[in-house]
Protein backbone atom coordinates (compact mmCIF):
# COMPACT_ATOMS: atom_id res chain seq x y z
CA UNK A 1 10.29 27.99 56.49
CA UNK A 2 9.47 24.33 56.59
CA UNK A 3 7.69 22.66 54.10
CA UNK A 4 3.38 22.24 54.55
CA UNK A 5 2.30 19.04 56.03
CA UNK A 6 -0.13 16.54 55.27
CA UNK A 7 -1.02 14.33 57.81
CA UNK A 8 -3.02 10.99 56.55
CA UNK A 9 -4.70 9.00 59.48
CA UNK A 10 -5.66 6.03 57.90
CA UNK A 11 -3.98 5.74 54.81
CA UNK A 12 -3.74 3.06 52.11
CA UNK A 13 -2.94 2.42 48.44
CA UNK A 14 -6.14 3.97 47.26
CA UNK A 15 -7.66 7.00 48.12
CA UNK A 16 -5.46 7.81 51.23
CA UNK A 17 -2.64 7.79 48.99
CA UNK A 18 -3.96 9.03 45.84
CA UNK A 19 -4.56 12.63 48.17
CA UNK A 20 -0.81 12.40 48.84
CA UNK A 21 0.21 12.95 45.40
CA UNK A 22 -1.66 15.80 45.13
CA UNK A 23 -0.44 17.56 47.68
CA UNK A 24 2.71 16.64 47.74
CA UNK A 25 2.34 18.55 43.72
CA UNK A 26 1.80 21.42 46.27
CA UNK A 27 5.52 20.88 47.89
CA UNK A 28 3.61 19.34 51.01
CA UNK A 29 5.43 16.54 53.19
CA UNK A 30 3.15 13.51 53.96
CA UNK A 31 2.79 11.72 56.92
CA UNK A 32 1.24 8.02 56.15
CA UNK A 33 -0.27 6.70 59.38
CA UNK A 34 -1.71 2.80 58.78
CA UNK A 35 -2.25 0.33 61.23
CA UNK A 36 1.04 -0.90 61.26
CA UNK A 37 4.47 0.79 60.33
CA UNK A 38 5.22 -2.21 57.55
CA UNK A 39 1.79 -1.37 55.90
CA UNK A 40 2.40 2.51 56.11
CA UNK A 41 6.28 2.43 55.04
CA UNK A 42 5.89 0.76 51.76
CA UNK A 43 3.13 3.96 50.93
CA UNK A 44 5.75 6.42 51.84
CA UNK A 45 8.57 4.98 49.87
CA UNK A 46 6.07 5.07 46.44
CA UNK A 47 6.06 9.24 47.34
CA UNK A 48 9.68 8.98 48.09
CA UNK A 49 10.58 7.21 45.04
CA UNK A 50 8.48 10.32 43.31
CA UNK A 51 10.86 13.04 45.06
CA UNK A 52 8.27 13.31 47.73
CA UNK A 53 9.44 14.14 51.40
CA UNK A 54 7.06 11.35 53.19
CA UNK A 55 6.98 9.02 56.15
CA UNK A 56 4.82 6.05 57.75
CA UNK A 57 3.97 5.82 60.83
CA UNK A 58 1.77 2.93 62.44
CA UNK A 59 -1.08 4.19 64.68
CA UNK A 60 -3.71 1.98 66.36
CA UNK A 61 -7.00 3.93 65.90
CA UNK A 62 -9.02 1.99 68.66
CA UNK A 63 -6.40 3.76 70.84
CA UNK A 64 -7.29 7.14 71.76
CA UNK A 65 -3.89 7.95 73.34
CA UNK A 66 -1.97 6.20 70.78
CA UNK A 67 -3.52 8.51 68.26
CA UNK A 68 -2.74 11.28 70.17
CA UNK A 69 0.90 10.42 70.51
CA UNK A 70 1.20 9.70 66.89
CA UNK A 71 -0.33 12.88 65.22
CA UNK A 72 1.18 14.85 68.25
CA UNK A 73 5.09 13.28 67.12
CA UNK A 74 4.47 14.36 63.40
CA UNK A 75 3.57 18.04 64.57
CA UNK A 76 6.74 17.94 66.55
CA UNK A 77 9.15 16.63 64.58
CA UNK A 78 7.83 18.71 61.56
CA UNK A 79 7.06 21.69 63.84
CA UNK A 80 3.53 22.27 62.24
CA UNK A 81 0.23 20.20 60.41
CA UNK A 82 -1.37 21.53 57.68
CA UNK A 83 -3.73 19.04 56.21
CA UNK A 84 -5.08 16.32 58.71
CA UNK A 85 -6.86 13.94 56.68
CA UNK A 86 -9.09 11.60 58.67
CA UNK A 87 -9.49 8.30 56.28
CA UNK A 88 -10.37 5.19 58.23
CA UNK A 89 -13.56 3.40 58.30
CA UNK A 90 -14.31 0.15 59.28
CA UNK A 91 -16.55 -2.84 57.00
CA UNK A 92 -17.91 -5.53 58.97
CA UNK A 93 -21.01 -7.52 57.19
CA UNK A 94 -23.44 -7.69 60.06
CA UNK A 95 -26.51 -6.73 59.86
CA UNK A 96 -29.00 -4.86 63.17
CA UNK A 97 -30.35 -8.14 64.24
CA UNK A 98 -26.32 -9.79 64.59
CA UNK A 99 -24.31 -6.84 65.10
CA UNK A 100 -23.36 -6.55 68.93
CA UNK A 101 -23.05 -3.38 71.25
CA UNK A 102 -19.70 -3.94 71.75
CA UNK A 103 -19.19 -4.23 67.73
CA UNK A 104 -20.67 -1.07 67.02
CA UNK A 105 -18.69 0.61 69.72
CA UNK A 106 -15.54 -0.96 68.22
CA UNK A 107 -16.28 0.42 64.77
CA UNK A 108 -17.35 3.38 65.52
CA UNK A 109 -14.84 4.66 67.84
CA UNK A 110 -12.03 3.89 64.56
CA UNK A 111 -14.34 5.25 62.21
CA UNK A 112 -15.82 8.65 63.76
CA UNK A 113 -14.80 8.49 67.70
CA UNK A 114 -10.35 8.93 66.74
CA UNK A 115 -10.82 12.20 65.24
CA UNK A 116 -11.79 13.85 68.08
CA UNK A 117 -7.84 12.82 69.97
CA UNK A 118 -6.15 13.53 66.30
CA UNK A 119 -7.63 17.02 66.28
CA UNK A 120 -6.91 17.58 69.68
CA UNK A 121 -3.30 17.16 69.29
CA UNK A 122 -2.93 18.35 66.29
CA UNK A 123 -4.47 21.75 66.92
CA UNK A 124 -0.99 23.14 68.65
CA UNK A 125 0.60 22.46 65.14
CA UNK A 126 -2.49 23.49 63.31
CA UNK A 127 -2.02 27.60 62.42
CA UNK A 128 -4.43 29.81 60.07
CA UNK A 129 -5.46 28.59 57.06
CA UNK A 130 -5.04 24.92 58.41
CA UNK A 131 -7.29 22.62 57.14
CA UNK A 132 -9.49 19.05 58.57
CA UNK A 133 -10.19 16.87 55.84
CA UNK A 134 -13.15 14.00 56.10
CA UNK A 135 -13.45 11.27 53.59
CA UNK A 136 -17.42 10.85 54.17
CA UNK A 137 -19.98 8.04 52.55
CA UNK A 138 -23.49 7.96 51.19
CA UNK A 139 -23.70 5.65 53.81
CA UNK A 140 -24.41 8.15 56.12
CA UNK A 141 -27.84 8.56 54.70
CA UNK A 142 -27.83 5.90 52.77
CA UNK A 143 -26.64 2.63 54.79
CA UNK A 144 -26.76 -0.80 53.58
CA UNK A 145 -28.05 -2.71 56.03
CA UNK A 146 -25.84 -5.77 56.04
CA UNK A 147 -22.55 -3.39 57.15
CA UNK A 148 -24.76 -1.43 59.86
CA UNK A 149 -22.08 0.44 61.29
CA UNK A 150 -20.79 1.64 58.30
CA UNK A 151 -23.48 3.82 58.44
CA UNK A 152 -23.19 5.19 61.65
CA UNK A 153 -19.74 5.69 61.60
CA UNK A 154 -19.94 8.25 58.19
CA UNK A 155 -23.06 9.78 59.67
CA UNK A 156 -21.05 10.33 63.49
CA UNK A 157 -18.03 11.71 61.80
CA UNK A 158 -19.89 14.09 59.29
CA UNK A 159 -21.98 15.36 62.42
CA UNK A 160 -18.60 15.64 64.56
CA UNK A 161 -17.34 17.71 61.71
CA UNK A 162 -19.86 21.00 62.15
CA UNK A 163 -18.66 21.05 65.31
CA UNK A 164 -14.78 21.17 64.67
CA UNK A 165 -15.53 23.35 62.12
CA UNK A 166 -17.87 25.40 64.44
CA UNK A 167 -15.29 25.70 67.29
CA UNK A 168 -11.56 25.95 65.08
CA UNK A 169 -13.37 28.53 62.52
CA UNK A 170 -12.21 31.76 64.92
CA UNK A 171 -8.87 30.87 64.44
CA UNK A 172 -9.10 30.15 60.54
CA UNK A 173 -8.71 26.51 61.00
CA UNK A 174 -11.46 24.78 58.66
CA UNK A 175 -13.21 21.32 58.77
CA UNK A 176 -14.92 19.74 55.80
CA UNK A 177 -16.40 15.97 55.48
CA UNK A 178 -16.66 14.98 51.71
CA UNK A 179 -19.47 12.65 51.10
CA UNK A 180 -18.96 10.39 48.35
CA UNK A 181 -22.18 9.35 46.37
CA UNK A 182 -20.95 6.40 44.80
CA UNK A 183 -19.21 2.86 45.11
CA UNK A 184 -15.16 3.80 45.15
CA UNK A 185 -13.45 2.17 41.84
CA UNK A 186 -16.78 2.17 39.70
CA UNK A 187 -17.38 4.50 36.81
CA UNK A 188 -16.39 8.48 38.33
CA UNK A 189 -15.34 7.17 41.70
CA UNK A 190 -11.85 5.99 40.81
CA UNK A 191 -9.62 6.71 43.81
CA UNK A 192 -7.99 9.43 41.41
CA UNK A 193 -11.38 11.11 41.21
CA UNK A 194 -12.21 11.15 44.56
CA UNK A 195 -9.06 12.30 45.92
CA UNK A 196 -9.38 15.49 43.36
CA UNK A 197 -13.06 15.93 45.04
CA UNK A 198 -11.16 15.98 48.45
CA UNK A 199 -8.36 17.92 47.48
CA UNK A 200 -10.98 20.41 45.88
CA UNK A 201 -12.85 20.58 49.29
CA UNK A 202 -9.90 21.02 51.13
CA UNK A 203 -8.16 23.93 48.74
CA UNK A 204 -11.31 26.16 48.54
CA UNK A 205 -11.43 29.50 49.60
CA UNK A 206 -12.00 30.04 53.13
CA UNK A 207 -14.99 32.84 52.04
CA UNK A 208 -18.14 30.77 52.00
CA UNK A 209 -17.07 27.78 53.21
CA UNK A 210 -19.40 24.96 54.05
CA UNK A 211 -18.25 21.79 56.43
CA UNK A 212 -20.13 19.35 54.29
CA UNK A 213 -19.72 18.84 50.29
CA UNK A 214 -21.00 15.70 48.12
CA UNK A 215 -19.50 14.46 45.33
CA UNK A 216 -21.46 12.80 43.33
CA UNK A 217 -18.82 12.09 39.87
């Protein structure tokens, strides 16, 4: 039997791959997927250098069908996807009154809009037990007014999560957004901290599970 695979979409030095390490303690293979293969490489070689079985891949996430073709390659060439962990978000100071249509759309189709193709081609590779992890903000309910689409992007994803969850639960296949109630690097919200709250989310038992769960440190 191969080894279990985590899929990253999104990944960077801190919380993307900060969740790598711990599953890869699990004997999981990661797959790295940045915007560009020289930003994702580097990621994989830290695992590597660790005895970790990892790859980068680049991926542009305002691409629908290049996100399909990349998380469809890694089920192939690995023959199966265990963990899809959907990371990205995008910042962009602009407030209601001088953020554009078109700006929104932009964000929120890399923040919330590319899981929909990455869980549609990763659900050949995806078997029972398979698991859709979120990274979620308290900006979904909480936004900050000068990065508007923040907001909308963490509250679009966490509300396209129930239904992933809803429609791969009969096959065992979970979903689960984390929301994180803090500012990432302060006090309890190191990246090591929150990528323990993910891993924890992801790892539960399937018996009363919930596709929404806060950490708040």
């Amino acid at each position: 039997m191969t080894a279990p695979v985590l899929f990253v979409l999104g990944a960077g030095p801190g919380v993307g791959l900060s969740v790598a390490r711990l599953f890869a303690a699990d004997g999981f293979t990661a797959v790295l997927a940045c915007r560009l293969p020289e930003e994702a490489e580097p990621l994989a070689e830290q695992l590597r250098e660790q005895g970790v079985d990892a790859e980068g891949v680049g991926v542009d996430l305002r691409d629908p069908a290049d996100v399909a073709r990349v998380v469809a390659g890694a089920g192939e060439r690995h023959g199966r996807i265990d963990v899809l962990h959907f990371n990205p978000s995008v910042f962009r100071e602009a407030d209601p009154l001088r953020l554009s249509v078109a700006e929104l759309l932009e964000d929120l189709t890399v923040g919330a809009g590319a899981l929909l193709p990455a869980v549609q081609a990763a659900r050949p590779f995806l078997s029972e037990g398979a698991r859709v992890l979120v990274t979620g903000s308290a900006a979904a309910d909480k936004p900050w007014h000068r990065a508007a689409s923040l907001g909308v992007q963490k509250a679009a994803v966490r509300n396209l999560v129930t239904s992933v969850d809803a429609t791969l639960a009969p096959e065992g296949i979970r979903a689960v957004a984390v929301q994180i109630n803090g500012v990432l690097g302060e006090g309890a919200f190191t990246r090591d901290r929150v990528a323990g709250a993910l891993y924890a989310a992801a790892t539960r038992p399937a018996e009363g599970w919930t596709p929404h769960v806060s950490y708040d440190g």
